[in-house]
N, C-alpha and C. Protein backbone atom coordinates (compact mmCIF):
# COMPACT_ATOMS: atom_id res chain seq x y z
N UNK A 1 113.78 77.22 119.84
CA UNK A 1 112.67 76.38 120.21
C UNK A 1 111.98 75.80 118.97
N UNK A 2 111.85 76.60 117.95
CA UNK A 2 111.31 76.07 116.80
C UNK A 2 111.84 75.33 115.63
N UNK A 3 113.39 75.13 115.96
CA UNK A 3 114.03 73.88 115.02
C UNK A 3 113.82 72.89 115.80
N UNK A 4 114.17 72.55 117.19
CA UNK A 4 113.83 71.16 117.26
C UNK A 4 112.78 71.25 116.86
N UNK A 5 111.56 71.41 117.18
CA UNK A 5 110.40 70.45 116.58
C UNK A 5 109.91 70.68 114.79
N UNK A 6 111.08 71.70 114.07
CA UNK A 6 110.93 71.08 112.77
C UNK A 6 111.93 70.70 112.04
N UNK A 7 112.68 69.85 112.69
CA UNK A 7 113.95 69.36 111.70
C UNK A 7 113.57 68.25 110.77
N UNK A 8 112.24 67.98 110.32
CA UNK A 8 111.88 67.31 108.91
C UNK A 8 111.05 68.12 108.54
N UNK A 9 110.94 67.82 107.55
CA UNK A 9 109.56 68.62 106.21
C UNK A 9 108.11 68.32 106.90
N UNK A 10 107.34 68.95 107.20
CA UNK A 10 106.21 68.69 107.97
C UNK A 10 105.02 70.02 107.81
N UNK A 11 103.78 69.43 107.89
CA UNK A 11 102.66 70.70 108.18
C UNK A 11 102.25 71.36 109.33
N UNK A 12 102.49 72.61 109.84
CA UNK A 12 101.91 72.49 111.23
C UNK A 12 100.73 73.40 111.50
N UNK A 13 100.14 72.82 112.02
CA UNK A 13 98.50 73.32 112.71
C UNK A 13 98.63 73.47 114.04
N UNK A 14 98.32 75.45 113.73
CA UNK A 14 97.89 76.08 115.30
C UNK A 14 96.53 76.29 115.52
N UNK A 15 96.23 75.49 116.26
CA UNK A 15 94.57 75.68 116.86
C UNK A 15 94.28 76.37 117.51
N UNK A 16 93.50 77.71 117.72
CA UNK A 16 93.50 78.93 118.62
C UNK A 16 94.82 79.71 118.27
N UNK A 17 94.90 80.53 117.42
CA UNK A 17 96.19 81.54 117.28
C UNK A 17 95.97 82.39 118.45
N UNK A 18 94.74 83.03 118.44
CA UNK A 18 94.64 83.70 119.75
C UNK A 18 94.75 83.40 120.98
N UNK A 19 94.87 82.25 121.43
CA UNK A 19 94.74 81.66 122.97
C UNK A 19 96.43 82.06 122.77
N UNK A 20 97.38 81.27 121.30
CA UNK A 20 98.92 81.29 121.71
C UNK A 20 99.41 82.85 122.08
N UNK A 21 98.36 83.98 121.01
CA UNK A 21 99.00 85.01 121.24
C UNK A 21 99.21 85.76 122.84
N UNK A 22 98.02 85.33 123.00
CA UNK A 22 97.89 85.77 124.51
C UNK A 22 98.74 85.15 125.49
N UNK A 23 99.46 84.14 125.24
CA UNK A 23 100.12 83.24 126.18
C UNK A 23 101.40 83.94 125.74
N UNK A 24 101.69 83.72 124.70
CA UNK A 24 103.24 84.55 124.18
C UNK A 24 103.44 86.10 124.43
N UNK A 25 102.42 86.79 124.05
CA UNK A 25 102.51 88.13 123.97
C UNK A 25 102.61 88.70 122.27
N UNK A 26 102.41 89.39 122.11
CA UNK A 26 102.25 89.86 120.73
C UNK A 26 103.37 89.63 119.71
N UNK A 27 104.44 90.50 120.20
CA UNK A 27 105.37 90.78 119.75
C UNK A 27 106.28 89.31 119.18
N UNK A 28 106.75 88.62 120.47
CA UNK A 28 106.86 86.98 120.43
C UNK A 28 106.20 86.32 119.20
N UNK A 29 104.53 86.58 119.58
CA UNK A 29 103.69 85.00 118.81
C UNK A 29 103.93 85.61 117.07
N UNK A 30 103.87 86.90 116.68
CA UNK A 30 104.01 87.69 115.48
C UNK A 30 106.41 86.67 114.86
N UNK A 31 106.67 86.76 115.84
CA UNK A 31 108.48 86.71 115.27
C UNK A 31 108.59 84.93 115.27
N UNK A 32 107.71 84.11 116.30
CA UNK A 32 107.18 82.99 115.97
C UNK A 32 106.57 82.06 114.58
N UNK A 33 105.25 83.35 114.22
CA UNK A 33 104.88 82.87 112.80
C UNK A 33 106.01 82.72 112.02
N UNK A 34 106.23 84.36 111.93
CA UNK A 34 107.35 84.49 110.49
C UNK A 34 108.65 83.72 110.58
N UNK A 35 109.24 82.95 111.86
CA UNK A 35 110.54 81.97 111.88
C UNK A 35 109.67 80.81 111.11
N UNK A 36 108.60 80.42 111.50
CA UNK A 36 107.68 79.22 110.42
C UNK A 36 107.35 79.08 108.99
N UNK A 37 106.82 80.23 108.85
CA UNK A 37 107.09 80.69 107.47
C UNK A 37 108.33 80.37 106.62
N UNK A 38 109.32 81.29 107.07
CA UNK A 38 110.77 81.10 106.28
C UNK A 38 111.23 79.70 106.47
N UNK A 39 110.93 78.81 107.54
CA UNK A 39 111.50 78.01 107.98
C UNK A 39 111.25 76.62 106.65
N UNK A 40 112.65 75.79 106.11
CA UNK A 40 112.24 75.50 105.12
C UNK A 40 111.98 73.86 105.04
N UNK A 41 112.10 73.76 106.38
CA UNK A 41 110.88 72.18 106.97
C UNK A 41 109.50 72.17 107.12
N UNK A 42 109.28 73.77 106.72
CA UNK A 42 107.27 73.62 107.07
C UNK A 42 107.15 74.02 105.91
N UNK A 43 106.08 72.61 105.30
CA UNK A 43 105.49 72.63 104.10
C UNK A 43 104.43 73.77 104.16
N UNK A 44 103.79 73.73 104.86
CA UNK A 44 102.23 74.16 105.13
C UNK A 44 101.99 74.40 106.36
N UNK A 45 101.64 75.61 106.92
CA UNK A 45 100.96 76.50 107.92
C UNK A 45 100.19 76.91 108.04
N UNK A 46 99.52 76.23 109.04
CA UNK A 46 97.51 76.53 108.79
C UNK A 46 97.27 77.46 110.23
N UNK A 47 97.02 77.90 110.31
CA UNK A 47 96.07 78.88 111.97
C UNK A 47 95.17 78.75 112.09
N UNK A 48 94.95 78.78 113.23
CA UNK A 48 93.13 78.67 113.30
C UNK A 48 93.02 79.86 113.85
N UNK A 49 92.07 80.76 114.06
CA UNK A 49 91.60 82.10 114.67
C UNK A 49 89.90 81.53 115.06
N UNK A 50 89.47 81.57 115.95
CA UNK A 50 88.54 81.28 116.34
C UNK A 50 88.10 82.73 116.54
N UNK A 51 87.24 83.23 116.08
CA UNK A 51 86.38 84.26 115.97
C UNK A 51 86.26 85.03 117.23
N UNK A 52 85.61 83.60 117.78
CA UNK A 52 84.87 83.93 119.41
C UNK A 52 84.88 84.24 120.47
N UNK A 53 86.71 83.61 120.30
CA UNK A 53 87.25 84.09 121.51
C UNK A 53 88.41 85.29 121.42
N UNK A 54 88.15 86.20 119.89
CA UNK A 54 89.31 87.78 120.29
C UNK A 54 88.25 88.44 120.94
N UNK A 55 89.27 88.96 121.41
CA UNK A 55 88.90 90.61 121.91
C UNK A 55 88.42 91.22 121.42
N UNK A 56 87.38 91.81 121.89
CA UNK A 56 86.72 93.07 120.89
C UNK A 56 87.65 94.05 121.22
N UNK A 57 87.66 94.60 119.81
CA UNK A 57 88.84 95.44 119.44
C UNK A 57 90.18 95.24 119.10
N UNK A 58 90.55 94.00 118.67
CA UNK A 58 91.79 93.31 118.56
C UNK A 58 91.77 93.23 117.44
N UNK A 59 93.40 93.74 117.11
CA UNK A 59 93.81 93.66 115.59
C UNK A 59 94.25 92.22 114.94
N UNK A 60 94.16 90.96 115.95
CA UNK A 60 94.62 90.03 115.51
C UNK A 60 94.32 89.41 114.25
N UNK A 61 93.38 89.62 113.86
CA UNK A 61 92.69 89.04 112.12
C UNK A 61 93.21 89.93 111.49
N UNK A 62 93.24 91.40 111.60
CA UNK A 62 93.43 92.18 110.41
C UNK A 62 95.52 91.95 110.40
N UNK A 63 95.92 91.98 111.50
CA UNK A 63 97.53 91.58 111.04
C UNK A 63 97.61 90.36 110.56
N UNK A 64 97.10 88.97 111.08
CA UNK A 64 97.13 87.75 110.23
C UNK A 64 96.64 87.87 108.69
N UNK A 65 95.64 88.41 108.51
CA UNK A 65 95.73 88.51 107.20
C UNK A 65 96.63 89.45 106.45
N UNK A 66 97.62 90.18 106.94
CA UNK A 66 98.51 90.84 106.36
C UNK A 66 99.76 89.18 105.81
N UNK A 67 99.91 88.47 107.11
CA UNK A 67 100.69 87.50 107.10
C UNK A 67 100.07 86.09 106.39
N UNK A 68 99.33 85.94 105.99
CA UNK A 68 98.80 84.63 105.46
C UNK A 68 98.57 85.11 104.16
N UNK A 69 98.54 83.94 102.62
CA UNK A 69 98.27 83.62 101.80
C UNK A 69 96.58 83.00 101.46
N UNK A 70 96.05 82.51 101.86
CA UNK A 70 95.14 82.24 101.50
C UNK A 70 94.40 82.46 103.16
N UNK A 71 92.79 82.54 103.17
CA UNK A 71 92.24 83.03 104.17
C UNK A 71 90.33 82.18 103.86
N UNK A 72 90.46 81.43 105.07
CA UNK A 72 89.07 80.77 104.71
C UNK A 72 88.34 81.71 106.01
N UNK A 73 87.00 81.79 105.36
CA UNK A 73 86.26 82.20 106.47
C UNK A 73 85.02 81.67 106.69
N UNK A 74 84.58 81.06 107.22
CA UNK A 74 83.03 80.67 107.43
C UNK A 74 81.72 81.81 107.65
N UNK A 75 80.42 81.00 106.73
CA UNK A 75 79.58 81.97 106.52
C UNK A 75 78.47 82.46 107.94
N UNK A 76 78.30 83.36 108.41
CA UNK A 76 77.39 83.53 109.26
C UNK A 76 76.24 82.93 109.17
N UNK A 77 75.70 83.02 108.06
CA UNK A 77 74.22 82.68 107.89
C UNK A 77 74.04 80.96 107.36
N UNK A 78 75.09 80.72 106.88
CA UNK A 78 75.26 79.22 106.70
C UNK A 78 76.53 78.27 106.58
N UNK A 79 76.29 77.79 107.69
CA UNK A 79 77.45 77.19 108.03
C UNK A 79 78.53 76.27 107.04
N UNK A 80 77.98 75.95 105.94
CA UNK A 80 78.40 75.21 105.47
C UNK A 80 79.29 76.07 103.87
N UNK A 81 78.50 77.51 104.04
CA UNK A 81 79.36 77.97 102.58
C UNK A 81 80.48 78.51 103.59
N UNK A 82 81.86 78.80 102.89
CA UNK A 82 83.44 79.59 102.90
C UNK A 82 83.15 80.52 101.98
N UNK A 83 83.90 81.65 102.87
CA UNK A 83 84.57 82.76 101.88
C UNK A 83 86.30 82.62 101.65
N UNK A 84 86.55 82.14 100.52
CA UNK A 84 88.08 82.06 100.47
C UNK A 84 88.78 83.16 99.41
N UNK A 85 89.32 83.61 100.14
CA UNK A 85 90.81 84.75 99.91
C UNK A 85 91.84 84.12 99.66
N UNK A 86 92.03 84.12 98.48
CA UNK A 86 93.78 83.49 97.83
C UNK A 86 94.48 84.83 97.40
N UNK A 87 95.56 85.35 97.98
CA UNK A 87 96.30 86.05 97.60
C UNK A 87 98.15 85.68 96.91
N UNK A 88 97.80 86.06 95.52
CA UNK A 88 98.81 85.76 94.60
C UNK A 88 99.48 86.76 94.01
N UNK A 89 101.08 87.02 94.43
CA UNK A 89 101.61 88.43 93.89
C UNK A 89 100.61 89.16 94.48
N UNK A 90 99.89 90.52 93.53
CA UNK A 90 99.50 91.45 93.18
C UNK A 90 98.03 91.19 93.29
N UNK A 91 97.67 90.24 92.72
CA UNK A 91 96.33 90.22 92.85
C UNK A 91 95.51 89.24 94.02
N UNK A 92 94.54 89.44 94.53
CA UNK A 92 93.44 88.64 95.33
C UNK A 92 92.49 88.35 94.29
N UNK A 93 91.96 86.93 94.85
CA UNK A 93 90.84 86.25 94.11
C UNK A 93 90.28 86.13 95.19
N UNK A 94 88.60 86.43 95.18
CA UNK A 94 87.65 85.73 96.28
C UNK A 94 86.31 85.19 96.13
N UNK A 95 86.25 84.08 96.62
CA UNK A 95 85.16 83.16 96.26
C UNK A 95 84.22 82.51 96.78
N UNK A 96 83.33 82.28 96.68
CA UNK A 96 82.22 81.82 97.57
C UNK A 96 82.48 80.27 97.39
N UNK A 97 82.07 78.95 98.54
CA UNK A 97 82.35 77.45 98.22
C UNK A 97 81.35 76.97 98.72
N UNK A 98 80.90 75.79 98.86
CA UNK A 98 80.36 74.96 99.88
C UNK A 98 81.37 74.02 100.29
N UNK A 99 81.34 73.54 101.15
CA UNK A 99 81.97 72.59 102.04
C UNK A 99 81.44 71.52 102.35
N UNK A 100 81.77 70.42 102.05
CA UNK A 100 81.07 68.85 102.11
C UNK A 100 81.63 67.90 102.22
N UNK A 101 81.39 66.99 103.18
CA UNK A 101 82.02 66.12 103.47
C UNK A 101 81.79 64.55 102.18
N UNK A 102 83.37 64.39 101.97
CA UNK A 102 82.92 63.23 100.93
C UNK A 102 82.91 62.18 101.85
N UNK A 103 81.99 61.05 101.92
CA UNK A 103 81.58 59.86 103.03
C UNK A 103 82.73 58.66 101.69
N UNK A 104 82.58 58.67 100.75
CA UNK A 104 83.03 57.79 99.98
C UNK A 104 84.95 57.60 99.90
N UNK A 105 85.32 59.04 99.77
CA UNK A 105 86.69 59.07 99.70
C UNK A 105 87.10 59.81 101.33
N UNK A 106 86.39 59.67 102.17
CA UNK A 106 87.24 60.25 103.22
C UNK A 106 87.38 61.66 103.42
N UNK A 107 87.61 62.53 102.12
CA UNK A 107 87.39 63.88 102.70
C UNK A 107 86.92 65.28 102.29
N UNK A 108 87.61 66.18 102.60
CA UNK A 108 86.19 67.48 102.88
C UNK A 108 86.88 68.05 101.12
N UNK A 109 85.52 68.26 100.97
CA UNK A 109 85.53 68.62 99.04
C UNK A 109 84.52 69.97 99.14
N UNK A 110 85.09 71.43 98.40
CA UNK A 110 84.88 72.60 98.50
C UNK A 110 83.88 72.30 96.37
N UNK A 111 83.33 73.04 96.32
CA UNK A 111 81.97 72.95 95.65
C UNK A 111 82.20 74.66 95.38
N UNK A 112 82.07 75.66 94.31
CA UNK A 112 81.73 77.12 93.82
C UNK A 112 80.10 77.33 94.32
N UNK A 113 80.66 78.04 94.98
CA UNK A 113 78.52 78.90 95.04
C UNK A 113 78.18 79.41 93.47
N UNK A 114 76.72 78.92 92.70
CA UNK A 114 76.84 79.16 91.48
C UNK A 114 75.80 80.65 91.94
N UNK A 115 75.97 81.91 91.60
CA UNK A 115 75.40 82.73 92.22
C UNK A 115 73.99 83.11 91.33
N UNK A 116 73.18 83.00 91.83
CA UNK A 116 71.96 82.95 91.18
C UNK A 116 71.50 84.63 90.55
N UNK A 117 71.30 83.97 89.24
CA UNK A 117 71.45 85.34 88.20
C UNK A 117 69.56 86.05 88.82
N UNK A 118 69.69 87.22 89.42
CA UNK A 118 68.31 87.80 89.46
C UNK A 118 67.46 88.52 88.24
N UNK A 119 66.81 87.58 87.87
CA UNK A 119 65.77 87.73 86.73
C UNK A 119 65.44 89.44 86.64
N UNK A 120 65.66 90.19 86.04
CA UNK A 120 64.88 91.83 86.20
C UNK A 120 63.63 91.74 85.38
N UNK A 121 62.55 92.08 86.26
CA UNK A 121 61.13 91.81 85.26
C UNK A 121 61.24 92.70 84.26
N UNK A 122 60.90 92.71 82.43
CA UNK A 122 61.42 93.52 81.84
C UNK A 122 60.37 94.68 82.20
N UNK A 123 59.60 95.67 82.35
CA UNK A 123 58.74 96.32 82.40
C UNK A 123 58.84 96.94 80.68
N UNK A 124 57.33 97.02 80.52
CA UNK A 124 56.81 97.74 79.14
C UNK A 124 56.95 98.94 79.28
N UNK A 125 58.39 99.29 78.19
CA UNK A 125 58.63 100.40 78.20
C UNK A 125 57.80 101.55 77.55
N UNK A 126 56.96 102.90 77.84
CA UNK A 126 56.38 103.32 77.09
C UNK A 126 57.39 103.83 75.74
N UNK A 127 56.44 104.29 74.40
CA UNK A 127 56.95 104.60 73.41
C UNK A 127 57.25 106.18 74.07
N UNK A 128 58.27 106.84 73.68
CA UNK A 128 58.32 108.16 73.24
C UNK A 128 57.21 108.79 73.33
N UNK A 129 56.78 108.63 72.16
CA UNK A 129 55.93 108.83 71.13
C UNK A 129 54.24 109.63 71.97
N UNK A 130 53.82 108.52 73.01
CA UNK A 130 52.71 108.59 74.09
C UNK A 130 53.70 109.68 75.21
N UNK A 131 54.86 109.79 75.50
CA UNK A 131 55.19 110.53 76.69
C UNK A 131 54.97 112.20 76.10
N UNK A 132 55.04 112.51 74.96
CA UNK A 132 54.76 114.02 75.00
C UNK A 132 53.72 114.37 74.49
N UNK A 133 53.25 115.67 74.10
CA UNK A 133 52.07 116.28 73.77
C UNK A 133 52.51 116.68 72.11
N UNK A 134 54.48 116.36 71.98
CA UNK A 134 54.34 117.20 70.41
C UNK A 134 55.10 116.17 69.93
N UNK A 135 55.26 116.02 68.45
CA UNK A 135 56.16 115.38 67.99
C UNK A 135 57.73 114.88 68.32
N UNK A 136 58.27 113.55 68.36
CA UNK A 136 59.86 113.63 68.96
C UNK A 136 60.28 112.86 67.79
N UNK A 137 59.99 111.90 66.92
CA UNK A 137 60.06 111.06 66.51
C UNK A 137 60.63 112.34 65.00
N UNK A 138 61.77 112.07 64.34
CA UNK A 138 61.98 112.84 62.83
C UNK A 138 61.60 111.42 61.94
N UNK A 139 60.76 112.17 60.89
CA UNK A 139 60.86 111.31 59.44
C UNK A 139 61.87 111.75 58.57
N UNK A 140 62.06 111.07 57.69
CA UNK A 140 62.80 111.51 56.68
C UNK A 140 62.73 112.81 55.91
N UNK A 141 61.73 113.22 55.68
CA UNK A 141 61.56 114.26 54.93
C UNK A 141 61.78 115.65 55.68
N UNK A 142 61.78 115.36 57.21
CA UNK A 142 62.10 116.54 57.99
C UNK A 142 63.72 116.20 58.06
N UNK A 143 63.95 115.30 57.84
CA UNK A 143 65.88 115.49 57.89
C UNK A 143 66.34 116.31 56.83
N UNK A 144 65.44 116.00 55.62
CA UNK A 144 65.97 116.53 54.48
C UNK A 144 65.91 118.40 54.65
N UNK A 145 64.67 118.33 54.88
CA UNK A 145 64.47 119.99 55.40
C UNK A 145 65.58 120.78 56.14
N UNK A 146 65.57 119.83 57.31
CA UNK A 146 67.00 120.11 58.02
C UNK A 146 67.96 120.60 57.52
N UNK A 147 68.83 119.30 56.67
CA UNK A 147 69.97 119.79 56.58
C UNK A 147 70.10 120.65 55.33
N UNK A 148 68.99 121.16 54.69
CA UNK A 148 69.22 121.91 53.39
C UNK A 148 68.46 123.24 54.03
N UNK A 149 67.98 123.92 54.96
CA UNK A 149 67.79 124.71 56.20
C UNK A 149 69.00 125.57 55.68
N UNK A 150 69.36 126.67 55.26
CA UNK A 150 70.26 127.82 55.31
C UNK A 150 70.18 129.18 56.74
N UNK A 151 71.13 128.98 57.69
CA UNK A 151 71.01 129.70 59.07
C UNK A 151 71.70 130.85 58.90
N UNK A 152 71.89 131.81 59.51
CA UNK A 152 72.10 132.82 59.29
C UNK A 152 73.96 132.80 59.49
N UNK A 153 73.76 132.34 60.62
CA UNK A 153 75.39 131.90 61.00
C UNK A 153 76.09 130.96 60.08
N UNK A 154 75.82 130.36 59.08
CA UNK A 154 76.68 129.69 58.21
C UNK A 154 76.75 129.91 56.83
N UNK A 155 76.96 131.46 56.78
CA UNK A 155 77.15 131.80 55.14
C UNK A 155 78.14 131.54 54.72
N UNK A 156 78.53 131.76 54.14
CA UNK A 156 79.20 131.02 52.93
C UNK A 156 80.74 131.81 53.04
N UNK A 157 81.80 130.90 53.20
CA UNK A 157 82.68 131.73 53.87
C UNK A 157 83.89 131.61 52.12
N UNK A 158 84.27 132.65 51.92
CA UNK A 158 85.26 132.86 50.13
C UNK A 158 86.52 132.40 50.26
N UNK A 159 86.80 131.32 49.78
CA UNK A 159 87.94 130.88 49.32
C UNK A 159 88.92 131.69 48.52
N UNK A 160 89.96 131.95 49.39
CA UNK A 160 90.98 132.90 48.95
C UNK A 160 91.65 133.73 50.38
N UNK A 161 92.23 134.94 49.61
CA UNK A 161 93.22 135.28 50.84
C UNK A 161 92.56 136.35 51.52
N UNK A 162 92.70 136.45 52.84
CA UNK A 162 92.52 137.64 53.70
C UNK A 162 93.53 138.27 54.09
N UNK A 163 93.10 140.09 54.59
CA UNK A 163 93.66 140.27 54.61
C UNK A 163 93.50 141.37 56.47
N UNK A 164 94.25 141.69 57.37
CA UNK A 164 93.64 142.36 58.27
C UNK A 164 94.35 143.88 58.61
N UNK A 165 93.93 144.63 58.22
CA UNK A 165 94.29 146.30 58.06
C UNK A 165 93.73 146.74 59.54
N UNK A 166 95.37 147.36 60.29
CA UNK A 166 95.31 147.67 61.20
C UNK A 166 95.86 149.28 61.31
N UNK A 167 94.90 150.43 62.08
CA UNK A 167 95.16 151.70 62.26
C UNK A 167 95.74 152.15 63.65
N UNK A 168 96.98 152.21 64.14
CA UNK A 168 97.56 152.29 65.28
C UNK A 168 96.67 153.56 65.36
N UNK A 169 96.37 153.29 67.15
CA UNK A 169 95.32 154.76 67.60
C UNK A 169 96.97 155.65 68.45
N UNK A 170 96.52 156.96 68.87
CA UNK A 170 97.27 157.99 69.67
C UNK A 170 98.22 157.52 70.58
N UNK A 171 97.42 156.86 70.98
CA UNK A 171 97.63 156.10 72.63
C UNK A 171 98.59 154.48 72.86
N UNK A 172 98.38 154.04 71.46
CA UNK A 172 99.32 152.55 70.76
C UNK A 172 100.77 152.71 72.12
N UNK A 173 101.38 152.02 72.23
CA UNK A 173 102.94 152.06 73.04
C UNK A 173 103.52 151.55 72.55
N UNK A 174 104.42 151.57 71.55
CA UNK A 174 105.64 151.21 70.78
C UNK A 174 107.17 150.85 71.12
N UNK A 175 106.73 150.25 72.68
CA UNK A 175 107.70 149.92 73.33
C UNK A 175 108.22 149.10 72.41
N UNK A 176 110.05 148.83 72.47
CA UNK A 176 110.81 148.04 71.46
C UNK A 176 111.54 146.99 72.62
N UNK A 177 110.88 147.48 73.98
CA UNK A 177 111.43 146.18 75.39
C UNK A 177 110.31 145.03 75.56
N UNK A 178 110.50 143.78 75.71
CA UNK A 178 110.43 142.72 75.78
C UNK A 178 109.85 143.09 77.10
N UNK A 179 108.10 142.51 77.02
CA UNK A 179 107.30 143.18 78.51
C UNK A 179 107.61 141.91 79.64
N UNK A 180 108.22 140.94 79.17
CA UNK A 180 108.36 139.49 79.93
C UNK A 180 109.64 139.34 80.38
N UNK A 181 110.36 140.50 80.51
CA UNK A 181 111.99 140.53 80.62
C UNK A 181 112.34 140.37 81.83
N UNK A 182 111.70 140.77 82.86
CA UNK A 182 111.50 140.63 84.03
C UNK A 182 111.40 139.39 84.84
N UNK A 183 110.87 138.41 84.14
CA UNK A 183 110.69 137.19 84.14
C UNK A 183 111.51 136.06 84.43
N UNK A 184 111.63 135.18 85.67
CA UNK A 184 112.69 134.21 85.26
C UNK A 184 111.94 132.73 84.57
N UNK A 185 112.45 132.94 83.40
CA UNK A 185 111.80 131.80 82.99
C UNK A 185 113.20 130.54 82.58
C-alpha cells in the first residue's frame, strides 16, 4: 500500500497520528511508520500528535519519540514559544524558540528564547571579623609563632640506622608450615 503512493521522492504529512493509530491498530500504524522511514522516496516525515485527543494513559508520544529525530512541542503557557528536541547519534540538544510568522517572505521563522539572566541581589556580606566574640583573622607575626612553635609530637627524628631487637616469649610457635596452605589461591 505504501509504494504506490511513494514511487517519487516526496514529503509526507500525517495529521492526527493518533486518529491513524486508532484506525490501524497499534501494531500496523507502528510497521507503517518504520516502512516510511526506510522508504527511500520519503524525503521528510512529519506527524502530527495532537495532544488532545490521546488517551489518557497512552504510550503514543513516549513510543513516537523513541521513533522520530527531531520533536517540536508547543508551550503551554505561550503559544507562540517551541520546545525543540533534535536528536543526533548520541547526543540530544534542546531548545527553547519563538515562532513567527514572516508576512514579507511567506514563512514561519523560529527565533532562540534569549533566557533572561536573574540578577542575584549581592547582599553585604558580614566581615568574619564582627561574627565572633574572639579573634579569626592571623597576622603575620602569629604565623611566625606558629610555625617556629616546637610540639611535643615532632621531635626530632636521627638520621641513621635502626635497629629492632626482638625477644621470642615461651609461648612464640615456630611453626616451619605455611599458615595459608590451605588456601586455594
Amino acid at each position: 500500500m505504501i509504494d504506490e503512493y511513494t514511487n517519487t521522492k516526496s514529503s509526507i504529512v500525517i495529521d492526527s497520528v493518533n486518529q491513524m493509530s486508532l484506525h490501524m491498530g497499534w501494531s500496523e500504524f507502528l510497521n507503517c511508520i518504520k516502512k516510511l522511514q526506510v522508504n527511500s522516496n520519503v524525503n521528510r516525515l512529519i506527524l502530527i500528535l495532537h495532544k488532545d485527543c490521546v488517551l489518557h494513559g497512552s504510550k503514543l508520544q513516549t513510543h513516537l519519540n523513541h521513533l522520530v529525530n527531531v520533536i517540536l512541542s508547543f508551550s503551554n503557557t505561550n503559544g507562540s514559544n517551541i520546545f525543540v528536541t533534535i536528536k543526533k547519534g548520541n547526543k540530544v540538544i534542546r531548545s527553547e524558540e519563538i515562532i513567527y510568522y514572516d508576512s514579507k517572505l511567506s514563512i514561519l521563522r523560529l527565533t532562540p528564547v534569549i533566557a533572561e539572566e536573574k540578577k542575584e541581589e549581592v547582599e553585604d556580606k558580614p566581615l568574619p571579623a564582627n561574627l565572633s566574640t574572639f579573634k579569626i583573622e592571623v597576622d603575620q607575626t602569629d604565623k611566625i609563632q606558629k610555625y617556629n612553635l616546637k610540639l611535643p609530637y615532632m621531635s626530632k627524628i636521627h638520621d641513621g640506622q635502626s635497629k629492632v631487637y626482638y625477644e621470642p616469649d615461651a609461648v612464640d610457635d615456630w611453626d616451619e608450615e605455611d599458615p595459608d596452605e590451605d588456601l586455594d589461591i
